[in-house]
C-alpha atoms as a PDB file:
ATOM      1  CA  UNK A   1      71.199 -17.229 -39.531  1.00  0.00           C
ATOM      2  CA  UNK A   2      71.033 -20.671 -38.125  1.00  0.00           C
ATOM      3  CA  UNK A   3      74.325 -21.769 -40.370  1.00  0.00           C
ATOM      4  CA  UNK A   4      76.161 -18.513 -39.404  1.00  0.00           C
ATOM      5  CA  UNK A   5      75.278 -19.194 -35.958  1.00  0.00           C
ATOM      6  CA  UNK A   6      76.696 -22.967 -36.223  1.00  0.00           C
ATOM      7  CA  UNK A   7      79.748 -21.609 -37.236  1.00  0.00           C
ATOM      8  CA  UNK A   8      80.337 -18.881 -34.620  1.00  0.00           C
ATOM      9  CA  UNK A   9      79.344 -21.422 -32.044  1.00  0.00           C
ATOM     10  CA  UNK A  10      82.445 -23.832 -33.407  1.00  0.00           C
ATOM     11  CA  UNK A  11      84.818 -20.962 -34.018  1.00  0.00           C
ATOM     12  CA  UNK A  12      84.426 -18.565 -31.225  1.00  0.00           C
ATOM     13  CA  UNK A  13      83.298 -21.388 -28.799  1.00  0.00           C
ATOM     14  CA  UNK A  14      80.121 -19.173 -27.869  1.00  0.00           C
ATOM     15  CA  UNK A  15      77.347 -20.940 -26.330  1.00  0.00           C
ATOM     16  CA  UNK A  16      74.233 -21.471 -29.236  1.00  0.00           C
ATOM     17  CA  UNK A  17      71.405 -18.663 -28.207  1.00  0.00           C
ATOM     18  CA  UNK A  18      74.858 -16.258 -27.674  1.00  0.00           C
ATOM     19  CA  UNK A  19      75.517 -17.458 -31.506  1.00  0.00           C
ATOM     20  CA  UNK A  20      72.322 -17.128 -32.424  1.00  0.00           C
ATOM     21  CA  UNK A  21      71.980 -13.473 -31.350  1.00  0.00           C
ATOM     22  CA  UNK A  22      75.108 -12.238 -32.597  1.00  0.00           C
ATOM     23  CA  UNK A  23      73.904 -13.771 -35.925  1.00  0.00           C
ATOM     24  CA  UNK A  24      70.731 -11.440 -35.849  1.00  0.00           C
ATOM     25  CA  UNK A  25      72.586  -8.803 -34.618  1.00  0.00           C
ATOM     26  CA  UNK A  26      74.472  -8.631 -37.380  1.00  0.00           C
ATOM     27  CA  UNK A  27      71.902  -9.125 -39.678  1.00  0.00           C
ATOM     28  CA  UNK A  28      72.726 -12.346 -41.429  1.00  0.00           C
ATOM     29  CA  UNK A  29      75.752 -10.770 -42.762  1.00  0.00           C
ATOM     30  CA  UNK A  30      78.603 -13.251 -42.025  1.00  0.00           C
ATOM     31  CA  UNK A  31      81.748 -10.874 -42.325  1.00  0.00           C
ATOM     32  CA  UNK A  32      79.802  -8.151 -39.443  1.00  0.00           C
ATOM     33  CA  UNK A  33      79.189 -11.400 -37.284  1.00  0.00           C
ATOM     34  CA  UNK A  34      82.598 -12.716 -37.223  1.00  0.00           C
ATOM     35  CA  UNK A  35      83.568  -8.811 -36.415  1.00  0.00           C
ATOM     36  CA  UNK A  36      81.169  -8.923 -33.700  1.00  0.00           C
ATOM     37  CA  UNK A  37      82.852 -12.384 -32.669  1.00  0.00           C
ATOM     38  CA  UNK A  38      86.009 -11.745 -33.299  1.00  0.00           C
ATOM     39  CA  UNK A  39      85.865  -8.610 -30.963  1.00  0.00           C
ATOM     40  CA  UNK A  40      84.815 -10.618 -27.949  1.00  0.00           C
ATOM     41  CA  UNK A  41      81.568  -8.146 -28.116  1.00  0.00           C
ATOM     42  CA  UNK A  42      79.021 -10.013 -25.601  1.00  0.00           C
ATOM     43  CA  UNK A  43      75.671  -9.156 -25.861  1.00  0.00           C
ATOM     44  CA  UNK A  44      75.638  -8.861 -21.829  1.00  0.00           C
ATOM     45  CA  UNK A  45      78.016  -5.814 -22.454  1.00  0.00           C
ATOM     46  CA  UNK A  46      75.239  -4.160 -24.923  1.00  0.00           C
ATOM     47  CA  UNK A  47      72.652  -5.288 -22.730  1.00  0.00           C
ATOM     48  CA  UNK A  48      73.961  -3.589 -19.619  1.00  0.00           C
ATOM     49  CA  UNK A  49      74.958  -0.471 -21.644  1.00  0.00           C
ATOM     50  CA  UNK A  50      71.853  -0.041 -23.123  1.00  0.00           C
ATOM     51  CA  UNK A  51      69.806  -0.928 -19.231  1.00  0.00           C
ATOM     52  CA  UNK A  52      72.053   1.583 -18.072  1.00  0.00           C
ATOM     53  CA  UNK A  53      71.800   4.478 -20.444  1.00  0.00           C
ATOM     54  CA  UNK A  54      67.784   4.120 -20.494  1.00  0.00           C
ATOM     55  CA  UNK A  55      67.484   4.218 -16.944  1.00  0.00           C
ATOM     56  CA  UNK A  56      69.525   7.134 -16.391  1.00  0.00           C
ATOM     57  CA  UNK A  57      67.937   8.842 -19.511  1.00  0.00           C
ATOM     58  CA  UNK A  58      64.217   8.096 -18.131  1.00  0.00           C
ATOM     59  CA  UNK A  59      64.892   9.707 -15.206  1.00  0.00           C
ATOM     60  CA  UNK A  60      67.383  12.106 -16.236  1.00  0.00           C
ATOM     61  CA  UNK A  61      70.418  11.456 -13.598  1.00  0.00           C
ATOM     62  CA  UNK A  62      72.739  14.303 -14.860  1.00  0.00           C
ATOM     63  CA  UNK A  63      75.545  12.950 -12.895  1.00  0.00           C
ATOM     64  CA  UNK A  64      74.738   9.056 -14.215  1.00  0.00           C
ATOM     65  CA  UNK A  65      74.442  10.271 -17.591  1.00  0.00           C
ATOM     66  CA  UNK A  66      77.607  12.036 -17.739  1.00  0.00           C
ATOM     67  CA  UNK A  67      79.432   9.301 -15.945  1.00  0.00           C
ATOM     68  CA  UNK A  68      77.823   7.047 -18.608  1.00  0.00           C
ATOM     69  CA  UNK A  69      79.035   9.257 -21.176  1.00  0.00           C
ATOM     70  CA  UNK A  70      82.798   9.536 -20.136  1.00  0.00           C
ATOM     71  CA  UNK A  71      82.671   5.837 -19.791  1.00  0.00           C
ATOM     72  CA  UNK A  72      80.661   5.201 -23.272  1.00  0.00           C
ATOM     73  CA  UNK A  73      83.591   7.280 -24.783  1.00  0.00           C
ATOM     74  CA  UNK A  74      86.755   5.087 -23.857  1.00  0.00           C
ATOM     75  CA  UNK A  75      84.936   2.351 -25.850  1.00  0.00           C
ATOM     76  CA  UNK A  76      86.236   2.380 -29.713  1.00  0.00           C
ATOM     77  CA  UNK A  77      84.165   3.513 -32.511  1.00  0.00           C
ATOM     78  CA  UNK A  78      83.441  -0.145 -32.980  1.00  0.00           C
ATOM     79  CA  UNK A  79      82.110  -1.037 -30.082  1.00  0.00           C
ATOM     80  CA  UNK A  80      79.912   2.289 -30.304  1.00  0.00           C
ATOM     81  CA  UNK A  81      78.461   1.972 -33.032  1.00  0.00           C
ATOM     82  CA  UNK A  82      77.693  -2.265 -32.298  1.00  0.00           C
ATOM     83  CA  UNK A  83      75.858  -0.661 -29.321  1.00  0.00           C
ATOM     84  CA  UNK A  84      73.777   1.873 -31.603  1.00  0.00           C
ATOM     85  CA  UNK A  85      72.911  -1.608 -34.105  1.00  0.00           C
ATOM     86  CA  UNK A  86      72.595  -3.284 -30.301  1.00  0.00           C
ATOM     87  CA  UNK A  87      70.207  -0.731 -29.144  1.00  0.00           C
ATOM     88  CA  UNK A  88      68.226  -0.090 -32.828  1.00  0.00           C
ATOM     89  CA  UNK A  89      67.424  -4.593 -32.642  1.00  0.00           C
ATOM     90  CA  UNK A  90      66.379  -3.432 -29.045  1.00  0.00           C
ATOM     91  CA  UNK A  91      63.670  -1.082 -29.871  1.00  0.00           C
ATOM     92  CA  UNK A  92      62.256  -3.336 -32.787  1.00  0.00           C
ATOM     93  CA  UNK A  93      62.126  -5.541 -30.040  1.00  0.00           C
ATOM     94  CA  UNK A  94      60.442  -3.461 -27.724  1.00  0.00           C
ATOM     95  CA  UNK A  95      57.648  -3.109 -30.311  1.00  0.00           C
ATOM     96  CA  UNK A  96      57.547  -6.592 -31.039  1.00  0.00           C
ATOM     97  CA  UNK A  97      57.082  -7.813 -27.531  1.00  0.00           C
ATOM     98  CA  UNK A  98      53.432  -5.981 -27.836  1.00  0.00           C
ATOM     99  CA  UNK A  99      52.637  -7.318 -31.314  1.00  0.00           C
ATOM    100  CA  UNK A 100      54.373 -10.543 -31.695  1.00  0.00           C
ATOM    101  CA  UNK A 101      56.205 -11.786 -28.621  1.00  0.00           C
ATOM    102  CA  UNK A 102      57.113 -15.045 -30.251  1.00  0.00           C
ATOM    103  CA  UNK A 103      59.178 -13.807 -32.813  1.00  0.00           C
ATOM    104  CA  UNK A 104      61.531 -11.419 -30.457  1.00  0.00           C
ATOM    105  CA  UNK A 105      64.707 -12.683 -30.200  1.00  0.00           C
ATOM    106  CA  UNK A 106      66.272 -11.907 -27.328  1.00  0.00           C
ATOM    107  CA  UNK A 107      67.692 -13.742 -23.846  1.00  0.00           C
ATOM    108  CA  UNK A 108      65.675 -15.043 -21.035  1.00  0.00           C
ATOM    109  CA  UNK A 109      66.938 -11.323 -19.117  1.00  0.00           C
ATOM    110  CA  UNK A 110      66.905  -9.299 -21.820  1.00  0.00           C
ATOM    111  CA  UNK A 111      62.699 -10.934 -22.030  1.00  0.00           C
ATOM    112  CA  UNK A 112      62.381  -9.773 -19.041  1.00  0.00           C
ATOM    113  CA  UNK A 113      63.855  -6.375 -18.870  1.00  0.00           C
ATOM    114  CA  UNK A 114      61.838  -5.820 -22.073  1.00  0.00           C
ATOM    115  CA  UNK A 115      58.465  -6.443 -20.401  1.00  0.00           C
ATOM    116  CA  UNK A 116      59.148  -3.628 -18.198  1.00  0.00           C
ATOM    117  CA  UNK A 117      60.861  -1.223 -20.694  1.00  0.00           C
ATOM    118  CA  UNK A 118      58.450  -1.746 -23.856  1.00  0.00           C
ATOM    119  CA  UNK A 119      55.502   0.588 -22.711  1.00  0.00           C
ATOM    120  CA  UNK A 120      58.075   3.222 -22.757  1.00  0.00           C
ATOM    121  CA  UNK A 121      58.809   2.384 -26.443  1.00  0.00           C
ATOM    122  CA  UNK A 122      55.323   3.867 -28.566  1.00  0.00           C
ATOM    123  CA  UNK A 123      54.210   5.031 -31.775  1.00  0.00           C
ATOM    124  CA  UNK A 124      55.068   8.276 -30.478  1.00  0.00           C
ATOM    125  CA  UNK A 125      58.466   8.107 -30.072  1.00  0.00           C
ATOM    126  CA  UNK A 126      59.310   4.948 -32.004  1.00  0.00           C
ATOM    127  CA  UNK A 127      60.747   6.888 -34.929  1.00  0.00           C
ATOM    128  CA  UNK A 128      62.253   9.893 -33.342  1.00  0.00           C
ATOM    129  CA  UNK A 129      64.681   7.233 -31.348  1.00  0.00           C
ATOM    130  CA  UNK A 130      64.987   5.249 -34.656  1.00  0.00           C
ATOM    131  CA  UNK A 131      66.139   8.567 -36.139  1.00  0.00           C
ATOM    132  CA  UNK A 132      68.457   9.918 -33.385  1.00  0.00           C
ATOM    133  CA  UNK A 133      70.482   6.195 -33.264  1.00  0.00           C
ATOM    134  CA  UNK A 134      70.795   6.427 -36.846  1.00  0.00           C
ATOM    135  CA  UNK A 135      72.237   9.454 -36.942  1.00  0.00           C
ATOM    136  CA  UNK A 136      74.657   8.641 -33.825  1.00  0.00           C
ATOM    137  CA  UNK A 137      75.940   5.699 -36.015  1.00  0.00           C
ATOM    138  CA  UNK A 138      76.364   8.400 -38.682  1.00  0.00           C
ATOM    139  CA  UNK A 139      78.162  10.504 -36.670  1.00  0.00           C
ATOM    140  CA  UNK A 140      80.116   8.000 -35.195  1.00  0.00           C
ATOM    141  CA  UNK A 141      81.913   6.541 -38.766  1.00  0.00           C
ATOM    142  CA  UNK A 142      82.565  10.242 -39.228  1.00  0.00           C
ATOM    143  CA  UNK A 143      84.513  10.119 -36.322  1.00  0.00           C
ATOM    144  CA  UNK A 144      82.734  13.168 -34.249  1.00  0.00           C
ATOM    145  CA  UNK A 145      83.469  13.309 -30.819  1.00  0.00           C
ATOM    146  CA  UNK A 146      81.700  10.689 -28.908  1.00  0.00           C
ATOM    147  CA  UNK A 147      81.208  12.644 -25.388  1.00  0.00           C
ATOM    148  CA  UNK A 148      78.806  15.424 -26.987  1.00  0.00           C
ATOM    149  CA  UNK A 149      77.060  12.729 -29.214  1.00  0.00           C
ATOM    150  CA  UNK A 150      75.839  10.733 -26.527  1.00  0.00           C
ATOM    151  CA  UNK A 151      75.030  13.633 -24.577  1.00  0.00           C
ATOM    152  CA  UNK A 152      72.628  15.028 -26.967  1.00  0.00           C
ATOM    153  CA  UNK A 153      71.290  11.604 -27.407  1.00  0.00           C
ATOM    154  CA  UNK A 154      70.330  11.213 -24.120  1.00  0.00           C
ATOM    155  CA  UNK A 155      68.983  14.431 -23.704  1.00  0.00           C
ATOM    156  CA  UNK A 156      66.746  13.733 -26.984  1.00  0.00           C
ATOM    157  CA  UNK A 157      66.264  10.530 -25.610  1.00  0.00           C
ATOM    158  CA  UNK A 158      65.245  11.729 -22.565  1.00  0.00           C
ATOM    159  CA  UNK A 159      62.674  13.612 -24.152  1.00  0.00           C
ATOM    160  CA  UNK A 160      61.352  11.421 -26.004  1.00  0.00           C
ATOM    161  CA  UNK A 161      61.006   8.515 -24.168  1.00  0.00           C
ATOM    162  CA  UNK A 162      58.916  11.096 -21.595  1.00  0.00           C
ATOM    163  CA  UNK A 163      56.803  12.599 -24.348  1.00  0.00           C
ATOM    164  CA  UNK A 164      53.388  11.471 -23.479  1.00  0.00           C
END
């Protein structure tokens, strides 16, 4: 990761930790990390998308959900599904942060907006978000419509993330 993230940092004249994440977030896999480059996909954008989305979904804002949604859908089927892989690194993050802080990769905000978010993330219902963003990403290469998708993710997210 460090090599692909010398080479995005030359290339695509992003700063080193942005390289760096965009190197994890692809998984090592130099061809998705260009793509993710190459697309002008900040992490900031993912970051705020996925704030966004889990704050409205925790509380259930109807309205701030559906404006999400309408928004979420003008995006391309690119930048959705580097959102679900955005939001997937997220919750392995989230269950990091309370076994193994030192190894999370993340950005000083993204640190600290995890801190406050991880309790929501539990054994609980680790897998059944693991399992609902994997099947968006499914979904999404199939090319179903994105507006009901993220819908019924955030209403399964919603309950989820409240299941005690």
């Amino acid at each position: 990761s460090n090599e692909i993230a010398a080479v995005l940092a030359t290339d695509f004249n992003l700063s080193q930790g942005h390289a760096q994440q965009v190197a994890e977030l692809s998984q090592n896999n130099p061809r998705e990390a260009f793509l993710l480059a190459d697309e002008n996909i900040a992490s900031t954008e993912n970051f705020i998308l996925f704030q966004t989305f889990m704050r409205c979904c925790l509380r259930f804002d109807a309205f701030k959900i559906s404006a999400w949604v309408d928004e979420f859908a003008r995006l391309g089927r690119e930048k959705q599904k580097q959102f679900i892989v955005y939001a997937l690194h997220t919750f392995r993050n989230c269950l990091l942060i309370k076994h193994a802080p030192e190894i999370v990769s993340a950005t000083d905000e993204e640190k600290e907006f995890l801190q406050k978010f991880h309790p929501y993330i539990n054994s609980q219902n680790q897998e059944g978000l693991t399992e609902e963003f994997n099947k968006a990403f499914y979904h999404i290469e199939r090319n179903v419509n994105a507006k009901i998708l993220f819908m019924d993710v955030a209403l399964k997210t919603n309950e989820l993330l409240n299941k005690k």
